[in-house]
C-alpha atoms as a PDB file:
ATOM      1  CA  UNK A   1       4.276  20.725   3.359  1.00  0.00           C
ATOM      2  CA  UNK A   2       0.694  20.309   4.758  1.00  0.00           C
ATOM      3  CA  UNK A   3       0.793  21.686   8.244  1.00  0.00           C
ATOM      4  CA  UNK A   4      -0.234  19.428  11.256  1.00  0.00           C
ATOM      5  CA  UNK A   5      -3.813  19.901  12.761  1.00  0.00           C
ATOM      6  CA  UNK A   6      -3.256  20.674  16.499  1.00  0.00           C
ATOM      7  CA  UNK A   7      -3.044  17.270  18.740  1.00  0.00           C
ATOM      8  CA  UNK A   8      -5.220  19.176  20.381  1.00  0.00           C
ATOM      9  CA  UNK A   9      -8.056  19.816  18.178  1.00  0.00           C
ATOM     10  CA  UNK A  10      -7.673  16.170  16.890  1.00  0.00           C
ATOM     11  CA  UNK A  11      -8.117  14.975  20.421  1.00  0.00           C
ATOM     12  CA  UNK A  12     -11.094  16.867  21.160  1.00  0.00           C
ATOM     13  CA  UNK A  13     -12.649  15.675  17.932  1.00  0.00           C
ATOM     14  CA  UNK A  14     -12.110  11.835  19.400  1.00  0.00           C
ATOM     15  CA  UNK A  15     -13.378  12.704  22.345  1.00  0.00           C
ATOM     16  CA  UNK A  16     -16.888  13.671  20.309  1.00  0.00           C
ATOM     17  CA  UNK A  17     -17.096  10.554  18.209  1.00  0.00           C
ATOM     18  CA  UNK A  18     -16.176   8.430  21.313  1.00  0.00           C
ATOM     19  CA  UNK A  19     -18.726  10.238  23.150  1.00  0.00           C
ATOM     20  CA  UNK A  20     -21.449   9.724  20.326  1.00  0.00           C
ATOM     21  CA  UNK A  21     -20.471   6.069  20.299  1.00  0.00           C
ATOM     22  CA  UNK A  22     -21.411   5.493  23.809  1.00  0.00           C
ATOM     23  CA  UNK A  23     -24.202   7.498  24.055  1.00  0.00           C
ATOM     24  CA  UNK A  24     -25.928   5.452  21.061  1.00  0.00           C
ATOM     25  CA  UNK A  25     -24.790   2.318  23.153  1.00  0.00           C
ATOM     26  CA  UNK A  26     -27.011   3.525  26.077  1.00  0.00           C
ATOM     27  CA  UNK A  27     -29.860   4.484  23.469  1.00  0.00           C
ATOM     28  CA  UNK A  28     -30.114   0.554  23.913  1.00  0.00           C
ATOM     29  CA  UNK A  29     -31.163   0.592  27.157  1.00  0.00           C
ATOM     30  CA  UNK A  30     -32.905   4.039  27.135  1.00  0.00           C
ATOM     31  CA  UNK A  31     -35.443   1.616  25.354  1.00  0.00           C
ATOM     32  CA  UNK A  32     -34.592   2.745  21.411  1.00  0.00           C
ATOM     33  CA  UNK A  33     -36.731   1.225  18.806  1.00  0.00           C
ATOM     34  CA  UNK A  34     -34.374   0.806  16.509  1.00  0.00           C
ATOM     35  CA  UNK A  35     -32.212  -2.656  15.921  1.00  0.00           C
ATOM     36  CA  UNK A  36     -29.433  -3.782  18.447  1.00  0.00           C
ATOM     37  CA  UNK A  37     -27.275  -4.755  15.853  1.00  0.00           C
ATOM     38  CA  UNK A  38     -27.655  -1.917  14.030  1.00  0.00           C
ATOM     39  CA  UNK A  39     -26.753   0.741  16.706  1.00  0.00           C
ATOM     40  CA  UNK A  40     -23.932  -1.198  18.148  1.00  0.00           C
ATOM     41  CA  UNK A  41     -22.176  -1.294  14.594  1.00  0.00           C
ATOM     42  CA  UNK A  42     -22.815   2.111  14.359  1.00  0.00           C
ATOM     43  CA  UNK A  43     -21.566   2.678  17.765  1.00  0.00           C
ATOM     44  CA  UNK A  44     -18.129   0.595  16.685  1.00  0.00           C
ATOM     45  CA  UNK A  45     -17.703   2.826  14.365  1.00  0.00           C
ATOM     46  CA  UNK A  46     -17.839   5.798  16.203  1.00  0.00           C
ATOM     47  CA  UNK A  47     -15.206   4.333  18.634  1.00  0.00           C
ATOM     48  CA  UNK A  48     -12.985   3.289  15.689  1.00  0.00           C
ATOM     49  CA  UNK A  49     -13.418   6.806  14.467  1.00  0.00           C
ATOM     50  CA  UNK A  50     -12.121   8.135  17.922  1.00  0.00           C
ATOM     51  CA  UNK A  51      -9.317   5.774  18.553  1.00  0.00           C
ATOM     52  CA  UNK A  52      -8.300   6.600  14.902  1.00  0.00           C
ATOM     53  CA  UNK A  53      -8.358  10.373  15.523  1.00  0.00           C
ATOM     54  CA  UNK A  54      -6.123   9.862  18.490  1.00  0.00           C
ATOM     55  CA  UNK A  55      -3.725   8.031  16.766  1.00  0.00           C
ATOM     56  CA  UNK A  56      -3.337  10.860  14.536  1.00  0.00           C
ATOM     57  CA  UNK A  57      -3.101  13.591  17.684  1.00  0.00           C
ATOM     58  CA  UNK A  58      -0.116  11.209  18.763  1.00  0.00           C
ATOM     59  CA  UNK A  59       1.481  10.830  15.726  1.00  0.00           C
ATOM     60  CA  UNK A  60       1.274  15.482  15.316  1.00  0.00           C
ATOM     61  CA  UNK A  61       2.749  15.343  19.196  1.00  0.00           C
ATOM     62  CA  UNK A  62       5.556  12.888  18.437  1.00  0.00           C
ATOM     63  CA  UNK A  63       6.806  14.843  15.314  1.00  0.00           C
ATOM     64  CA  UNK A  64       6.543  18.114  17.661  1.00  0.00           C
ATOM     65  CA  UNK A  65       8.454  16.607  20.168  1.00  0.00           C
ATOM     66  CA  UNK A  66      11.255  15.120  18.079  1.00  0.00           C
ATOM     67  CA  UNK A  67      11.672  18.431  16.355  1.00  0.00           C
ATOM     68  CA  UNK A  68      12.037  20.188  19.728  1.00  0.00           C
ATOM     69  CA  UNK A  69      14.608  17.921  20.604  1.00  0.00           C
ATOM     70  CA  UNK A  70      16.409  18.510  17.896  1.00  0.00           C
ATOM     71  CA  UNK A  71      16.348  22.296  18.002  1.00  0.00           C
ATOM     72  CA  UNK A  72      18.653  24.755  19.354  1.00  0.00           C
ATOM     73  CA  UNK A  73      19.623  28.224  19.310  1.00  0.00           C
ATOM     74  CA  UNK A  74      21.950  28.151  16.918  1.00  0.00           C
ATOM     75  CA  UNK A  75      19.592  26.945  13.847  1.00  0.00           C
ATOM     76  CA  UNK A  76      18.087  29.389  11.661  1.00  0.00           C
ATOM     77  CA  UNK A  77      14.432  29.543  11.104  1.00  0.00           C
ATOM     78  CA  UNK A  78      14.795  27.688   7.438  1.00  0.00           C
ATOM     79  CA  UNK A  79      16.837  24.626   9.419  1.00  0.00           C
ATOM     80  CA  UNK A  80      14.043  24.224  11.986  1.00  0.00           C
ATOM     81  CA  UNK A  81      11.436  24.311   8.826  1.00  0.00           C
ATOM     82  CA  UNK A  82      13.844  21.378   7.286  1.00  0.00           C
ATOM     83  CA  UNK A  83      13.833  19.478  10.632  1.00  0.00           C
ATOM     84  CA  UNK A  84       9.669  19.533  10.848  1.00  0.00           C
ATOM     85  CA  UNK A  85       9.720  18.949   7.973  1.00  0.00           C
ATOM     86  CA  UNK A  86      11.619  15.463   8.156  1.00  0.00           C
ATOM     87  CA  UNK A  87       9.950  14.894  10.651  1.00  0.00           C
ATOM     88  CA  UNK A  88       6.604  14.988   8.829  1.00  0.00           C
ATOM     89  CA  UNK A  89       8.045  13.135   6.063  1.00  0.00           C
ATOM     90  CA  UNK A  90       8.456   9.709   8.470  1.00  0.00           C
ATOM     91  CA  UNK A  91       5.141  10.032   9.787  1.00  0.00           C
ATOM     92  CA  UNK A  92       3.346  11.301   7.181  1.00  0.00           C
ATOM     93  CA  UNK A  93       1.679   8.281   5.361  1.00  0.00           C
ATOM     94  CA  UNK A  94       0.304   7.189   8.676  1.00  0.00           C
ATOM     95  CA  UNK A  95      -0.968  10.125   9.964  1.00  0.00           C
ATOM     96  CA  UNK A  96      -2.893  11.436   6.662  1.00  0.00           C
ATOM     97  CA  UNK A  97      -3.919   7.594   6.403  1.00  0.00           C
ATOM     98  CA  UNK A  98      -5.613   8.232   9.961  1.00  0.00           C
ATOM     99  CA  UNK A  99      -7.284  11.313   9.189  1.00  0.00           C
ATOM    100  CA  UNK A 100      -8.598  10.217   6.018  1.00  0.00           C
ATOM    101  CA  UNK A 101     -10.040   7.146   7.603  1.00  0.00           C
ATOM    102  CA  UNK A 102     -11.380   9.033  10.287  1.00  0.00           C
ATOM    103  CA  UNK A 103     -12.813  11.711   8.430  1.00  0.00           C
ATOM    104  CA  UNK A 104     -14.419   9.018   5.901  1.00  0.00           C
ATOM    105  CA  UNK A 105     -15.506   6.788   8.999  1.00  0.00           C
ATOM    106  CA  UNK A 106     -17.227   9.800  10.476  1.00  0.00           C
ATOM    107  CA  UNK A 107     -19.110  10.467   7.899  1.00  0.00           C
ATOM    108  CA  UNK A 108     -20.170   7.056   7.132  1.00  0.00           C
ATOM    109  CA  UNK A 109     -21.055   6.781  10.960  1.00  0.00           C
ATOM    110  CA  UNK A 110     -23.102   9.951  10.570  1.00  0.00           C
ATOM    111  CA  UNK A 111     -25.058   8.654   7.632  1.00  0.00           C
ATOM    112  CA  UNK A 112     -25.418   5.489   9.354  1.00  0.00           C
ATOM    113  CA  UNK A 113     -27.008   6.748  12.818  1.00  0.00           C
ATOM    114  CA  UNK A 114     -30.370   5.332  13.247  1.00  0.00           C
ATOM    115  CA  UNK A 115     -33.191   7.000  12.223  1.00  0.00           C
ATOM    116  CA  UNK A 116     -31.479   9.220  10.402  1.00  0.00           C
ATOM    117  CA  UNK A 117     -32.537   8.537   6.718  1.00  0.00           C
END
């Protein structure tokens, strides 16, 4: 079982790409030289990236929090590891789907920043 990035971590990380997507919007009217076009689809993509991110933080927090509820003190350790991990197992196609989209848009956001190549 791959183990869950913190919703933590995940949400900070959409934080920055939602912050770097408005502060290219407001390169606009810092009086950028570059295209319009081209720094608002970059800036899209940045959001998308964020929002994208955070669906993956709440996807990690709902598994946690259905495990927990599930959880008592008479389950060993291995029964708690099984009841993560089905937990995982409903979520998991669209939470890796997230990250890998995220990761992929972040990158292709990066490369895309104007001015950068």
């Amino acid at each position: 079982m791959i183990p869950l990035i913190p919703p933590s971590l995940l949400n900070f990380l959409a934080g920055l790409a939602a912050g770097a997507g408005i502060n290219l919007l407001t390169s606009i009217e810092g009086g950028s030289h570059f295209p319009r076009g081209q720094v608002v689809v970059d800036s899209g993509l940045w959001i998308l990236d964020a929002m994208l991110l955070a669906y993956a933080a709440h996807l990690a927090e709902t598994v946690e929090r259905e495990a927990a509820l599930a959880f008592d003190n008479t389950l060993s350790a291995e029964e708690k590891r099984d009841i993560m991990r089905d937990e995982v197992d409903k979520r998991r196609l669209r939470y890796h789907g997230s990250i890998v989209l995220g990761v992929v848009g972040m990158v292709v956001s990066m490369v895309l920043v104007p001015g950068i190549l």
